[in-house]
Protein backbone atom coordinates (compact mmCIF):
# COMPACT_ATOMS: atom_id res chain seq x y z
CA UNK A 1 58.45 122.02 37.38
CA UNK A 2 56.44 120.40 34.67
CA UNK A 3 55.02 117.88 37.49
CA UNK A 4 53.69 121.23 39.57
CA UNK A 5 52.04 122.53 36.44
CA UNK A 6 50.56 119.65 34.80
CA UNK A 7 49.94 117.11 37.94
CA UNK A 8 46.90 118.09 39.08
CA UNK A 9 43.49 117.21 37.98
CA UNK A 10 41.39 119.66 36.16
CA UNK A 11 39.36 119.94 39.50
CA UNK A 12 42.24 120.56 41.53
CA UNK A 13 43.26 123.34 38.78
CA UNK A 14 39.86 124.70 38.54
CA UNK A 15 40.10 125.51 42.34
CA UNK A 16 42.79 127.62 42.53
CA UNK A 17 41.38 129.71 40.05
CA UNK A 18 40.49 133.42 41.10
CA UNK A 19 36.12 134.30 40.65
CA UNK A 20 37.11 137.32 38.79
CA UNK A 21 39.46 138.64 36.37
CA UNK A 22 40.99 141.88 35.11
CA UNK A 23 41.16 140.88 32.05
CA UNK A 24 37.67 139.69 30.27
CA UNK A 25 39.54 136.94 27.66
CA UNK A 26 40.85 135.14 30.69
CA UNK A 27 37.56 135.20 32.76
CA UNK A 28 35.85 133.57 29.11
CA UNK A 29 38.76 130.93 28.64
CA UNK A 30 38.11 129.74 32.39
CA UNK A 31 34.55 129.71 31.99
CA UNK A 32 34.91 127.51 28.84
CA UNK A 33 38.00 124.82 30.82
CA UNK A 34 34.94 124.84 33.34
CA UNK A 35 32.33 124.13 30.95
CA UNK A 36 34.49 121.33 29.09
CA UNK A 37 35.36 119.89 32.28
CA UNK A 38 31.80 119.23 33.79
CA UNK A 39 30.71 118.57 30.74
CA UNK A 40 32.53 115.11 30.42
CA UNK A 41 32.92 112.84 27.16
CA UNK A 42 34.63 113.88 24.17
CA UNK A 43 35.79 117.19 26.31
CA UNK A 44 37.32 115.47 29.41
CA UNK A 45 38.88 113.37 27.03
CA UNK A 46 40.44 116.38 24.74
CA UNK A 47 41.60 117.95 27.95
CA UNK A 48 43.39 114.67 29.08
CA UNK A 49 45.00 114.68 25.67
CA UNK A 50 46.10 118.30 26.22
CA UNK A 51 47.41 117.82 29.82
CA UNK A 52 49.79 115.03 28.24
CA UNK A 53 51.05 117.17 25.23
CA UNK A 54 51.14 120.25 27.62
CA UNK A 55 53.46 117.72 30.53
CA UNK A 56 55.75 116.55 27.74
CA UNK A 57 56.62 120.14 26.36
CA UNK A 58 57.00 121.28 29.83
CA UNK A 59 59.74 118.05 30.29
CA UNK A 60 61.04 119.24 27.58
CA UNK A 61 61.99 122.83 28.08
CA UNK A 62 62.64 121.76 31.65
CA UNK A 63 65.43 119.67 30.92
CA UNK A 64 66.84 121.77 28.28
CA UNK A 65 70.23 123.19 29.68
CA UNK A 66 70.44 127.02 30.11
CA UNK A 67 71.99 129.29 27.22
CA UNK A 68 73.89 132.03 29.92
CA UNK A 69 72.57 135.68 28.99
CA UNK A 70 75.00 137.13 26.44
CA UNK A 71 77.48 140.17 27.79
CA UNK A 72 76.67 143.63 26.88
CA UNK A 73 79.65 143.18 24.58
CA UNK A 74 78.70 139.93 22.97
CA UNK A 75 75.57 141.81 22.51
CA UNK A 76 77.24 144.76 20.29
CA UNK A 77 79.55 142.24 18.17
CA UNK A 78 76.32 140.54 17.06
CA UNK A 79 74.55 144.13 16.63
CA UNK A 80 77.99 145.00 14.44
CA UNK A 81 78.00 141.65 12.54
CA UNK A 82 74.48 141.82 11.19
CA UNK A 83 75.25 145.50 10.43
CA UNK A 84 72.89 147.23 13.09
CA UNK A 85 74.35 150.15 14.72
């Protein structure tokens, strides 16, 4: 999973990016990865450094084993030991 995500060159990402967006924060925060990745230099190279933290907390979660989803009945003994009703 992490290898899917965090494989690809910022190019490679950049193209599978939609031209518009519902939402006008997202449409700015692609328009600035573009910017910063054209750009080169001290960008590219804060990007890289990114794309390595952002692989190795993806590995991270990734192998992490499953908790299974509490029962509705686990669910109401915690509720009843932390006094919620």
């Amino acid at each position: 999973m992490a290898d899917a995500a965090t494989g690809k060159r910022d190019d490679e990402l950049l193209a599978g990016l939609p031209d518009t967006f519902l939402d006008d924060r997202d449409e700015h925060a692609v328009k600035v990865f573009r910017l910063y990745t054209y750009k080169g230099g001290q960008y590219s190279h804060q990007l890289a450094r990114l794309s390595t933290e952002l692989r190795y907390t993806l590995n991270i979660l990734a192998a992490r084993r499953p908790s299974p989803s509490p029962t509705c009945g686990e669910v109401f003994h915690r509720a009843a030991e932390a006094g919620l009703q």
